[in-house]
Protein backbone atom coordinates (compact mmCIF):
# COMPACT_ATOMS: atom_id res chain seq x y z
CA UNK A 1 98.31 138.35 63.41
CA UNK A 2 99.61 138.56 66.94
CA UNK A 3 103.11 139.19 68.48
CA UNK A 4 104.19 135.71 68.56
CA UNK A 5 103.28 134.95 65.12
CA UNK A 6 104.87 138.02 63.73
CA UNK A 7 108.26 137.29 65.46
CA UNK A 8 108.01 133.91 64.59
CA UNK A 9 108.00 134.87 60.54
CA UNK A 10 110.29 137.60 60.87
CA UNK A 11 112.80 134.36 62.58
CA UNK A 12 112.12 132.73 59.60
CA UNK A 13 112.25 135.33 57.06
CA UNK A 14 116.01 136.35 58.84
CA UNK A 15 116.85 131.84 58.77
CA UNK A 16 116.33 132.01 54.81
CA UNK A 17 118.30 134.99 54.05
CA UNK A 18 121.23 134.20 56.51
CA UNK A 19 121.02 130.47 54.90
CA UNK A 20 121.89 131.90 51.51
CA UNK A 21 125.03 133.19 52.36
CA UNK A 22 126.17 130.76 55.35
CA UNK A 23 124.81 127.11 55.71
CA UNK A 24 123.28 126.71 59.42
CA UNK A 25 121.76 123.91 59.31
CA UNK A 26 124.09 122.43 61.79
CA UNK A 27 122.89 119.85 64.09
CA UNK A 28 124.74 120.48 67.79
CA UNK A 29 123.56 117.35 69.26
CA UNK A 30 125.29 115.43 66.67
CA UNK A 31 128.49 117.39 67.27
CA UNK A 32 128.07 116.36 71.00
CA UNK A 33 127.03 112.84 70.35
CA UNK A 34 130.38 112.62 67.61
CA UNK A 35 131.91 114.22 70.66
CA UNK A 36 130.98 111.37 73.14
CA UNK A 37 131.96 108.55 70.60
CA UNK A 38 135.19 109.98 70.44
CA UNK A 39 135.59 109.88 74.12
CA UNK A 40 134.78 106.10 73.94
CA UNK A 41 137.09 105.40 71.13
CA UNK A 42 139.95 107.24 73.08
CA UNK A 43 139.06 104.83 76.06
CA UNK A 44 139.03 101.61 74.51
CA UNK A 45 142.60 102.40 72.72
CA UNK A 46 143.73 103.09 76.26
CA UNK A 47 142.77 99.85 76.86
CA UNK A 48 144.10 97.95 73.61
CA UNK A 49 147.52 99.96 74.24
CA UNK A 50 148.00 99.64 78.02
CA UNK A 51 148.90 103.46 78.22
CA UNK A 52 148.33 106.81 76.83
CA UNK A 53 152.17 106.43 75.59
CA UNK A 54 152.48 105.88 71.94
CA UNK A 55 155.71 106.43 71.43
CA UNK A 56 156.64 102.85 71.51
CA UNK A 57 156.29 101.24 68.09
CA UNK A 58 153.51 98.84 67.90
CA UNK A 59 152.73 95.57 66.79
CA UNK A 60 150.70 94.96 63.32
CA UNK A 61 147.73 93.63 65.03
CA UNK A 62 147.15 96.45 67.29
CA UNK A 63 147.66 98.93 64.84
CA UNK A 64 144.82 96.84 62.69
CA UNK A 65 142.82 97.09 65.61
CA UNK A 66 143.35 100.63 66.35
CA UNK A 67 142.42 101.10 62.94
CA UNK A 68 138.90 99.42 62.74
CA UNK A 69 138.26 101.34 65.86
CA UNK A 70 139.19 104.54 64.32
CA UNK A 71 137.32 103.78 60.86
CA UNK A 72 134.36 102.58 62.72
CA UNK A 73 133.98 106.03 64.73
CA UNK A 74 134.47 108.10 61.86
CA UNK A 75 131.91 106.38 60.54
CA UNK A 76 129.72 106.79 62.95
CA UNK A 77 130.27 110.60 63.50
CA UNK A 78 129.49 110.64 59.71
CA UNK A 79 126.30 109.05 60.09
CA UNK A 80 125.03 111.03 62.85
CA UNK A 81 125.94 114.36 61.23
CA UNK A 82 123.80 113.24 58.57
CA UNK A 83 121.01 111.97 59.84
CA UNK A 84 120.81 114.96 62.32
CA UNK A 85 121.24 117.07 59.77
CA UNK A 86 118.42 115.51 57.50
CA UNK A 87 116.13 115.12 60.47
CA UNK A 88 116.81 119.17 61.33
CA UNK A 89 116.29 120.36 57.57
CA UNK A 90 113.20 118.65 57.65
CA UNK A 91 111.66 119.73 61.05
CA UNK A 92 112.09 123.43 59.89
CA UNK A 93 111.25 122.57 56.69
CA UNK A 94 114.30 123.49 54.63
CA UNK A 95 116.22 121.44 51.97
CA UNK A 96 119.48 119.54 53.37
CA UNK A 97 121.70 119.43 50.59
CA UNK A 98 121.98 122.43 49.01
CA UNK A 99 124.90 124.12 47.01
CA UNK A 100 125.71 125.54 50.33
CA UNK A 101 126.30 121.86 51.58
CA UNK A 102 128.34 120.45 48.76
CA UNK A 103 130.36 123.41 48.75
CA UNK A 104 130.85 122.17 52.55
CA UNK A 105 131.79 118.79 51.82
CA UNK A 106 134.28 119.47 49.20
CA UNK A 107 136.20 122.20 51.10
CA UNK A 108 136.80 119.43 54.47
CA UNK A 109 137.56 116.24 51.70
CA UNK A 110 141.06 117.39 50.84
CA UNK A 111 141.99 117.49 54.97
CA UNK A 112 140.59 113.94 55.16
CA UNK A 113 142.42 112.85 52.23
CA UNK A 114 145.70 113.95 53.17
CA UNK A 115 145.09 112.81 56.93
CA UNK A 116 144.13 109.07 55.44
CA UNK A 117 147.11 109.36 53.07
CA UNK A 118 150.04 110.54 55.60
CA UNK A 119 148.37 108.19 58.02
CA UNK A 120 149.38 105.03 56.02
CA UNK A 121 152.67 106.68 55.50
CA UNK A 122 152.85 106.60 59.32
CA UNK A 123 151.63 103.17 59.82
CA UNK A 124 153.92 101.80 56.79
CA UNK A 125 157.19 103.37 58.78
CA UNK A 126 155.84 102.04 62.39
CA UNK A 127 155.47 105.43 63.51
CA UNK A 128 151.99 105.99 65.00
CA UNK A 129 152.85 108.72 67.86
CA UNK A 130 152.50 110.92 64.70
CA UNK A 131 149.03 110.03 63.99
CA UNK A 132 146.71 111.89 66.50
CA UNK A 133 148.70 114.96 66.00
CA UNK A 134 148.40 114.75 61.79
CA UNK A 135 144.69 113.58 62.45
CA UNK A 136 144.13 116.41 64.81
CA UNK A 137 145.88 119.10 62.53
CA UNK A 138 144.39 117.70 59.07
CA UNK A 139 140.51 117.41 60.37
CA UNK A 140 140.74 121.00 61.87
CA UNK A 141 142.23 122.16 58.25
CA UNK A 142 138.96 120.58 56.67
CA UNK A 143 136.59 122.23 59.72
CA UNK A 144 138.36 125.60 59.09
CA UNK A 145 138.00 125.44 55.35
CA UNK A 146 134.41 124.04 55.07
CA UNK A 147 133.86 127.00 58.10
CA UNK A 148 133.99 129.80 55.20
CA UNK A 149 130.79 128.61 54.19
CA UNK A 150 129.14 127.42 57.47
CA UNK A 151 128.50 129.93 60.58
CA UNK A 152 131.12 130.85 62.85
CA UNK A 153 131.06 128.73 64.97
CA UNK A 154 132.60 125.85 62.81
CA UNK A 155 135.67 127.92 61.95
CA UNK A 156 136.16 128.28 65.75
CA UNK A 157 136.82 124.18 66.07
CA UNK A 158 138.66 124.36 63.22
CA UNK A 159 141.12 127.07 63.93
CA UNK A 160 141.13 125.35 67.91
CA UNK A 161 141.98 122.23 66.44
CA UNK A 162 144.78 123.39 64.28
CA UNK A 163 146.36 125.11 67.13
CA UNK A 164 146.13 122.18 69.79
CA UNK A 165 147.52 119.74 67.25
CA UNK A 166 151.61 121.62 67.94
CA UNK A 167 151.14 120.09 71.56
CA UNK A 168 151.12 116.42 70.77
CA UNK A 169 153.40 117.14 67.16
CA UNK A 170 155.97 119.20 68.94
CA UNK A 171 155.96 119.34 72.66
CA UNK A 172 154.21 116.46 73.80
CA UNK A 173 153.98 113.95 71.37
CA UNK A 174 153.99 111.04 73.65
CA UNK A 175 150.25 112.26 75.08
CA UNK A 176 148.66 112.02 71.70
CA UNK A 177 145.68 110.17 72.87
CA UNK A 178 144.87 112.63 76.01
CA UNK A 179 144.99 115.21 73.30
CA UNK A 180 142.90 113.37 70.89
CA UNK A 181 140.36 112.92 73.98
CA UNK A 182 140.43 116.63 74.34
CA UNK A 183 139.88 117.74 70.43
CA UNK A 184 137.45 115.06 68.92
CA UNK A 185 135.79 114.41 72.40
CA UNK A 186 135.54 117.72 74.53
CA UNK A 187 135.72 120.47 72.03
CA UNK A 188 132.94 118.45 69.50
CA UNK A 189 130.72 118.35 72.59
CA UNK A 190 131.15 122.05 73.76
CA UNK A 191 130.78 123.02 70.31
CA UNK A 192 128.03 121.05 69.80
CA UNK A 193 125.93 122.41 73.05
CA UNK A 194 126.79 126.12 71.55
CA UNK A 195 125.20 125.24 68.20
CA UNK A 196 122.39 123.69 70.07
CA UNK A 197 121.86 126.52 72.44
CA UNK A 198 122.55 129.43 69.40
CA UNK A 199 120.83 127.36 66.42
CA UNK A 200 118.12 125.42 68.17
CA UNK A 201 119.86 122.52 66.61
């Protein structure tokens, strides 16, 4: 057995034991990718709104559209995570859904929940300048909490969205949009090149 072969087991030896206490099977290029359709999403509603200002209320049928634009980026980050996700557990030959995983998914459903709940209380009272800043603040609270069982590096987006969502709550509330730019587009896409550069993911 040479060098290379030895370091190579010993890499996998340390991926199975560090995989039964923290679940890295993260995929970075779908955090980047995620990170990228957020960007576009952020774009077009500049476009549907005529302004980063949302502090005007708006009309039914642009929140409806806002809506299906939001809906239909969530699900697509969803579908890339998993499907990067699969396609990683696969290429180094672990299983994707493990205890680890679902563990994962139940600790970021209540943020989601609560995001989806307060943001049909928002739309109901014609009050959407609210919204990035509870979206922001809610999805971090799920990334932080589903963090405890992932690697570090998840907790990190969490904890940086839950602090960037006081700007557009408390102090600047009429840039929600710039600031939803700069959480589900810019930090998904740094985080996601330093889980592909650290995890070779």
């Amino acid at each position: 057995m040479n060098r290379e072969e030895i370091i190579k087991n010993i890499d996998y030896i340390k991926g199975i034991v560090e995989s039964s206490n923290r679940y890295t099977n993260v995929s970075g290029l779908a955090g980047i990718l995620s990170g990228v359709l957020a960007l576009t999403g952020c774009i077009i509603s500049y476009y549907l709104l005529d302004s980063f200002n949302l502090t005007a209320p708006l009309i039914q049928s642009k929140l409806l559209l806002l809506g299906i634009l939001w809906l239909i980026i969530f699900t697509g980050a969803v579908v890339l995570q998993v499907v990067f996700t699969v396609y990683k557990a696969h290429k180094i030959g672990v299983q994707p859904w493990t205890k680890l995983s679902h563990q994962i998914v139940f600790a970021l459903l209540p943020g989601l929940l609560a995001g989806a709940i307060l943001t049909l209380y928002l739309v109901k009272y014609n009050q959407p300048v609210f919204i990035p800043g509870v979206w922001i603040l809610l999805y971090g609270v799920g990334i932080a909490a589903s963090g405890i069982f992932s690697i570090i590096a998840v907790r990190l987006l969490g904890w940086a969205f839950i602090l960037t969502s006081t700007l557009p709550l408390f102090v600047y509330p009429e840039c929600g949009l710039i600031f939803m730019a700069l959480t589900f587009g810019v930090y998904h896409i740094i985080y996601g090149l330093v889980v592909a550069i650290k995890y070779r993911g």
